[in-house]
Protein backbone atom coordinates (compact mmCIF):
# COMPACT_ATOMS: atom_id res chain seq x y z
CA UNK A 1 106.32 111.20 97.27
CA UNK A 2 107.90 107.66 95.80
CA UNK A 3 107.12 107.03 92.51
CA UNK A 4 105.84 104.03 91.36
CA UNK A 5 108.43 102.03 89.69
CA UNK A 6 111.39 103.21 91.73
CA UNK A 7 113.58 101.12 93.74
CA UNK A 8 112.94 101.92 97.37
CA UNK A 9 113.87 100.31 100.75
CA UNK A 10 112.12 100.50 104.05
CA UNK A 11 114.11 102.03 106.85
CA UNK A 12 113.20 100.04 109.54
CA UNK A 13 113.33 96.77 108.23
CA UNK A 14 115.76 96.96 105.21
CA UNK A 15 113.12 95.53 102.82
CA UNK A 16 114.15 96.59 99.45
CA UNK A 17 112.58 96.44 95.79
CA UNK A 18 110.01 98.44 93.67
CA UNK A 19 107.53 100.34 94.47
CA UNK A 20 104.66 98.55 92.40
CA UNK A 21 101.49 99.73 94.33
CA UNK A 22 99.64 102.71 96.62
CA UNK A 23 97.38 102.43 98.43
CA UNK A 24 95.66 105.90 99.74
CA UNK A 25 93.10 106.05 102.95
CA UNK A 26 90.86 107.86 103.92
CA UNK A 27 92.16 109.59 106.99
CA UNK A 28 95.90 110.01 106.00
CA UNK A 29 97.89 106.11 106.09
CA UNK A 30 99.21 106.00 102.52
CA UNK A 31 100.96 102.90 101.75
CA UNK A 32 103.49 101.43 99.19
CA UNK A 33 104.29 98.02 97.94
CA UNK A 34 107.47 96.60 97.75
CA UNK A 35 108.28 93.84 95.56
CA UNK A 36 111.55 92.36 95.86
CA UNK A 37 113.92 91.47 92.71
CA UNK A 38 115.27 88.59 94.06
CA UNK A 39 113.86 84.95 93.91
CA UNK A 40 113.43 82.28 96.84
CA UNK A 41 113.11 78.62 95.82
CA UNK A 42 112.90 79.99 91.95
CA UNK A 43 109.37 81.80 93.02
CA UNK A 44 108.69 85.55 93.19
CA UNK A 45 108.29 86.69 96.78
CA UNK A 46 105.37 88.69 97.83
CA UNK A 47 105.23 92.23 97.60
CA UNK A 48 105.01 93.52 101.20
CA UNK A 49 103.19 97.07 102.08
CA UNK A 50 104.62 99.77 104.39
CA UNK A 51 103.90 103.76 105.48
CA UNK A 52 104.84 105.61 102.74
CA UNK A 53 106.95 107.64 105.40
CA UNK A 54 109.09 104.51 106.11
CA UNK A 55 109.92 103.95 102.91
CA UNK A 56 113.13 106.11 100.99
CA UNK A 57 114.32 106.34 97.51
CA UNK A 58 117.24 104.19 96.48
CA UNK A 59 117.23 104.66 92.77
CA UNK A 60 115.00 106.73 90.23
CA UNK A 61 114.36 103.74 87.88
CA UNK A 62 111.94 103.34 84.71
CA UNK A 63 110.02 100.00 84.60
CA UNK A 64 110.84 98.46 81.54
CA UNK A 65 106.82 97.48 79.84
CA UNK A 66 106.77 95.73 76.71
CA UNK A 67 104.42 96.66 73.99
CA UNK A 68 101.95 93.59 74.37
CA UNK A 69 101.47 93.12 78.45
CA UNK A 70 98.38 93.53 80.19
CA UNK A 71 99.26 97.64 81.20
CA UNK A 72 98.57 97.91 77.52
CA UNK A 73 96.62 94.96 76.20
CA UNK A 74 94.58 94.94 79.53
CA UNK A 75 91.78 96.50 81.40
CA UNK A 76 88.41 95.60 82.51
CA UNK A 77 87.33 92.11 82.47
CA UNK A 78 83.68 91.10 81.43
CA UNK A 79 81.92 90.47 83.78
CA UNK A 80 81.42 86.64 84.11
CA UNK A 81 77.76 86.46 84.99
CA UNK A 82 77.08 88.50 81.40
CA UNK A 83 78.73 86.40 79.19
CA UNK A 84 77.12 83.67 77.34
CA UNK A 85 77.27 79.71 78.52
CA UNK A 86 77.89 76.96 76.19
């Protein structure tokens, strides 16, 4: 199974980058998301999403997660139609 965070490449298309996402379904297609490192135009590209069987390890890697982003500082929004207007 590919970790999340590790940097993985799919085999049929040569996509590489982390893993940043699974997706799991109901009758068996598990999926990962692959971001890509690099930049195009100085923007991020999209993470794209392939079988989990297509896609192999290239490097056991540990994201790197500062002490104030959102894995830590975020959660749950409120939900907008609670919150008080004015």
């Amino acid at each position: 199974m590919i970790k999340l965070g590790n940097r993985v490449r799919d085999n049929i298309t040569g996509f590489c980058g982390i893993a940043t996402a699974r997706a799991e379904w109901l009758f068996g297609c598990n999926r990962i998301a692959i971001e890509p490192q690099e930049l195009k135009d100085g923007k991020p590209i999209e993470a794209q999403w392939f079988d989990e069987q297509r896609v192999e390890l290239i490097a056991e890697t540990k994201p790197e997660i500062s002490a104030d982003n959102s894995a830590v500082s975020g959660g749950p929004q409120k939900d907008p139609s609670k919150q008080a207007v004015g």
